[in-house]
Protein backbone atom coordinates (compact mmCIF):
# COMPACT_ATOMS: atom_id res chain seq x y z
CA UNK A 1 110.89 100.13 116.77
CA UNK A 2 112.16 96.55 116.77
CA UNK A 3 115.75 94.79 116.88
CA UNK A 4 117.81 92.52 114.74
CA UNK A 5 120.64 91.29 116.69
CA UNK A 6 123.57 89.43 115.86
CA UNK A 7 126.29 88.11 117.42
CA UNK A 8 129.31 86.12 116.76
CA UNK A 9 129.95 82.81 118.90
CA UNK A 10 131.89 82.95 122.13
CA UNK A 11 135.63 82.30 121.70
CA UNK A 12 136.30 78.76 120.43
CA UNK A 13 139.33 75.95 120.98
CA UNK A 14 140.67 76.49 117.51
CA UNK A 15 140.37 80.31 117.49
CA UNK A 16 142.40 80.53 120.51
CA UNK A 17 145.04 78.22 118.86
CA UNK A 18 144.74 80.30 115.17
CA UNK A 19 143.78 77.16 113.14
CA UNK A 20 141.48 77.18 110.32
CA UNK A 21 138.32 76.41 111.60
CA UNK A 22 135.48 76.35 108.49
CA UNK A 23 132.95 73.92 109.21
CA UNK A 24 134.84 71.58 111.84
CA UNK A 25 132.59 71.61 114.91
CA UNK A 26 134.52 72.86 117.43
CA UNK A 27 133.77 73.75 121.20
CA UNK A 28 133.84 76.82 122.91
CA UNK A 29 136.64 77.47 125.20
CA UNK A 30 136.24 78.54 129.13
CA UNK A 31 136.46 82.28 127.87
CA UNK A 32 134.05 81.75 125.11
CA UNK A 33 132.00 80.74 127.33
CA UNK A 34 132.10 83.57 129.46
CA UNK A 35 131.75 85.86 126.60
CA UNK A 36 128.45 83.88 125.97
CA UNK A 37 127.25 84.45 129.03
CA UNK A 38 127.96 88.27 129.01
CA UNK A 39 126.19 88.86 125.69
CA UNK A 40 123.10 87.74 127.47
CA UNK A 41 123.39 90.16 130.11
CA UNK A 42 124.20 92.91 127.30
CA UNK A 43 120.48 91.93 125.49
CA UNK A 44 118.70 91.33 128.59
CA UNK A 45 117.27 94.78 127.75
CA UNK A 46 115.75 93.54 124.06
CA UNK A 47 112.65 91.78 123.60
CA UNK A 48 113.53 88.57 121.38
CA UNK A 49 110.63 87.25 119.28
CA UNK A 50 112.61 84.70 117.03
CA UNK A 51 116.07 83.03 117.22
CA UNK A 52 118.29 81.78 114.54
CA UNK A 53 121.66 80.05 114.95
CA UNK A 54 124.09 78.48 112.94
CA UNK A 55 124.05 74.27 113.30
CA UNK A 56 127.54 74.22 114.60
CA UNK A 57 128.02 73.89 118.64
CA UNK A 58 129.55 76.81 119.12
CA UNK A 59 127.38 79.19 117.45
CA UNK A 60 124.37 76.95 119.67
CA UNK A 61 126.53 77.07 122.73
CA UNK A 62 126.56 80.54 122.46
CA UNK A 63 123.49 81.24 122.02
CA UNK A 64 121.87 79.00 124.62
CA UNK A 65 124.14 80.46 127.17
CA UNK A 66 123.29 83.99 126.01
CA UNK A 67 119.16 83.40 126.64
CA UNK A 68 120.05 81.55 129.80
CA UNK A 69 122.18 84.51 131.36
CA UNK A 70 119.53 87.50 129.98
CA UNK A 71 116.98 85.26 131.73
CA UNK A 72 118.93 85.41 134.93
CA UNK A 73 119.57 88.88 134.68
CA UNK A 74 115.40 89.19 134.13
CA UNK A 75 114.78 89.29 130.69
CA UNK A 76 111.48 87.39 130.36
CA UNK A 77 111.81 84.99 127.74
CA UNK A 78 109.28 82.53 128.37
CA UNK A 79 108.06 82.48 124.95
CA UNK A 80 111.33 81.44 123.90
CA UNK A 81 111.68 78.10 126.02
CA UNK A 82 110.54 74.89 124.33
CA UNK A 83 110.33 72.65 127.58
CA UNK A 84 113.93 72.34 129.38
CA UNK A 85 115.20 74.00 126.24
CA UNK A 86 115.08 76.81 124.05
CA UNK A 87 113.30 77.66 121.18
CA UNK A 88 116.16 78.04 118.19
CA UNK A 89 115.74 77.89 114.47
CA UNK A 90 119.40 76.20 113.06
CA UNK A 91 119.88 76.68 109.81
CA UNK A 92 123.33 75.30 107.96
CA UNK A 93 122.90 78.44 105.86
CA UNK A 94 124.19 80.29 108.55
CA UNK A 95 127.48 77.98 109.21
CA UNK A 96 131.02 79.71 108.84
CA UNK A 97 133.12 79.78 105.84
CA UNK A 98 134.02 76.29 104.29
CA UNK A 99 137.86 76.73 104.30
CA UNK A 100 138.48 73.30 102.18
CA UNK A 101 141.94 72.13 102.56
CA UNK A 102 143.26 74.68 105.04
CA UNK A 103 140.80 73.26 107.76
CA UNK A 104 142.69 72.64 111.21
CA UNK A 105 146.17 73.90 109.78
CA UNK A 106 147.79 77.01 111.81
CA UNK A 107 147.03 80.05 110.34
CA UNK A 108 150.86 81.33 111.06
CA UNK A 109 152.48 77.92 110.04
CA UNK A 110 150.66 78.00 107.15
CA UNK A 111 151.71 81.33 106.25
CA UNK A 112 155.31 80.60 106.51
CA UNK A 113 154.70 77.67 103.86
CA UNK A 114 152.45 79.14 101.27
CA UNK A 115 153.69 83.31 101.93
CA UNK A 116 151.25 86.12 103.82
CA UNK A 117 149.73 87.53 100.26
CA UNK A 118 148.81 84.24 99.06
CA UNK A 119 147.31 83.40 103.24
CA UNK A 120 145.77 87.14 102.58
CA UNK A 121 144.51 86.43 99.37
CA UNK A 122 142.14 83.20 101.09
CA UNK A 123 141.29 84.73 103.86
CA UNK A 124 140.59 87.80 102.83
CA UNK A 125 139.81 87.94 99.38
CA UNK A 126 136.50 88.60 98.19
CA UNK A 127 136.03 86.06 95.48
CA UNK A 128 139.40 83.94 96.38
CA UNK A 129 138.62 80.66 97.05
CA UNK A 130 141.22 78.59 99.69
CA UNK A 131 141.78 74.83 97.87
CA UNK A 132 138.86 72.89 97.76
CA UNK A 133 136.42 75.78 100.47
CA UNK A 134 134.41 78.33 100.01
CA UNK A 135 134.83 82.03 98.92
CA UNK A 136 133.25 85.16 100.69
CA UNK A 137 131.15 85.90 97.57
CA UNK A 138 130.04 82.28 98.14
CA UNK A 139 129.34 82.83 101.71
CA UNK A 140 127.00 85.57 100.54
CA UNK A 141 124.71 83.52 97.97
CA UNK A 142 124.82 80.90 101.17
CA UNK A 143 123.67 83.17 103.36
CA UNK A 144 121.29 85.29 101.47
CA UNK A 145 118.12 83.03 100.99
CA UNK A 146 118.33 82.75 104.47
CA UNK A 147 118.21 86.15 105.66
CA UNK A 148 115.56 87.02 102.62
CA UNK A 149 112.93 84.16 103.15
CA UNK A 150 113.31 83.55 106.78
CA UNK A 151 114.92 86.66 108.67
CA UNK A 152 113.90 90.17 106.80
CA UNK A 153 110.12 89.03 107.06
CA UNK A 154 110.21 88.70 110.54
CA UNK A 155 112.33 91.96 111.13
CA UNK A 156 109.53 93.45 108.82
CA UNK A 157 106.96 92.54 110.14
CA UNK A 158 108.13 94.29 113.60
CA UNK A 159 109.43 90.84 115.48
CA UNK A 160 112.93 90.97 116.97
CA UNK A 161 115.32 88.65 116.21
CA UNK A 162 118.65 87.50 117.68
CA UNK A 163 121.04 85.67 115.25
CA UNK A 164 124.22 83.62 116.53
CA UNK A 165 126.82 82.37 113.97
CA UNK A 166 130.74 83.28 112.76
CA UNK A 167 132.46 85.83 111.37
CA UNK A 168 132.01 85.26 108.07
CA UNK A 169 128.47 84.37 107.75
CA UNK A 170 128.01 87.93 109.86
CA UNK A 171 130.19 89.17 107.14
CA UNK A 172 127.91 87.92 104.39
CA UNK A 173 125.37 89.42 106.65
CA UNK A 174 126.34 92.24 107.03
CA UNK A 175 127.02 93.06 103.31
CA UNK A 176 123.42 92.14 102.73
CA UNK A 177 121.88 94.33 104.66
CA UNK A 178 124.08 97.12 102.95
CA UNK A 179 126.22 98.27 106.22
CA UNK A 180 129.27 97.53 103.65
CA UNK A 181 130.60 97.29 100.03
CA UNK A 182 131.86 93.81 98.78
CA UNK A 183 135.25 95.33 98.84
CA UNK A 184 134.99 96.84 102.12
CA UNK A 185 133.52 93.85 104.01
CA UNK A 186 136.67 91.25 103.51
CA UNK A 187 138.32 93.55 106.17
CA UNK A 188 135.33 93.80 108.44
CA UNK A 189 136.63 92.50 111.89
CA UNK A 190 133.60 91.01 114.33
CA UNK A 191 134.33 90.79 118.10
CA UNK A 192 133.47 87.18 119.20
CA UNK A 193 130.06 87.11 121.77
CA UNK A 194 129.68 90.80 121.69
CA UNK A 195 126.36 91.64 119.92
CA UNK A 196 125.72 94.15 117.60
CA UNK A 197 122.29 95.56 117.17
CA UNK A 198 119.89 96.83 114.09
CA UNK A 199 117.30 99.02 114.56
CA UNK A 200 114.45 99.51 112.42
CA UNK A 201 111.27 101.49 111.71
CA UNK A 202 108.69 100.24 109.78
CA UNK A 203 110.59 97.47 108.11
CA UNK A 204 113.44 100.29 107.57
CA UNK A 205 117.11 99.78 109.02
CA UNK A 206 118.07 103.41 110.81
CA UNK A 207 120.97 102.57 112.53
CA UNK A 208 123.33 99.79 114.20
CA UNK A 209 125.20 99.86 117.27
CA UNK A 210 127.62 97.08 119.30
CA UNK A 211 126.75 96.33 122.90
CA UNK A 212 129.40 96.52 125.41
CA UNK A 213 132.98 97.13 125.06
């Protein structure tokens, strides 16, 4: 049996003040940093062959803090480190939804100006893209070369793999490996730094579980 494991970044600045956050590289805050840092005791458990991460900070942050607190807690990951450092593939591919010309505006504010169906519509809408950003359905073409040429031959070839990025990249992700519908996924709701794990058997997914509560 081997693992896929993914996990969305710790709490960040923007979440915690309900602005649009897309592709602006914003830190973690003190909390998303402690969630970071109890994922990693919640894998220290898993062997990790490979690790993928989105190329914004806080999907990195996250992830760095993860390995170092499953270390502490005696994971051996020594094949992991790359010097002082950690052995991570980033990939853009894995970056959170582009939300164009909603970036850094208040999610509520914003609300009250354009109406909650219209809000509901770009956030949530499978195919609805906010002015000038990306769509879910786009997130999902985005996302889906990744996860076919780089991920699923690692997972099926038996390697474990830990993958760190946002919720709707895991969204994406999450519809491509068939756990959801295209019209169930818009309303999938992903903790932040709480991991969820895949197993699988012989290159075959049998079943997925979150870590923690």
């Amino acid at each position: 049996m081997n693992y896929l494991i993914i996990m969305r970044h710790g709490q960040s600045q923007w979440n915690l003040e309900n602005r649009f956050t897309g592709w602006e590289d914003v830190d973690l805050t003190p909390a998303g940093e402690d969630e970071a840092h109890r994922a990693g005791e919640l894998i220290k458990d898993f062997p990790i062959d490979a690790v993928y991460s989105s190329t914004l900070k806080r999907a990195q942050r996250t992830v760095e803090m993860a390995l170092e607190s499953a270390e502490s807690a005696g994971a051996d990951l020594s094949a992991l480190r790359d010097g002082d450092g950690w052995k991570i593939t980033r990939h853009d591919d894995l970056r959170e939804r582009h939300y164009g010309d909603l970036v850094g505006l208040n999610k509520a504010e914003t609300a009250e100006k354009y109406g909650d169906e219209q809000i509901h519509l770009w956030r949530r809408g499978f195919e609805v893209r906010p002015p000038g950003g990306e769509s879910l359905a786009d997130v999902v073409v985005r996302v889906r070369p990744c996860y076919e040429g780089e991920i699923a031959p690692l997972v099926e070839a038996g390697k474990n793999v830990l993958v760190s990025a946002h919720g709707n990249s895991l969204r994406a992700l999450l519809l491509i490996l068939g756990e959801y519908t295209a019209e169930e996924i818009p309303g999938v709701e992903l903790p932040t730094g709480r991991p969820l794990v895949f197993e699988f058997e012989g290159g075959e997914k049998q079943k997925s579980y979150y870590l923690g509560k």
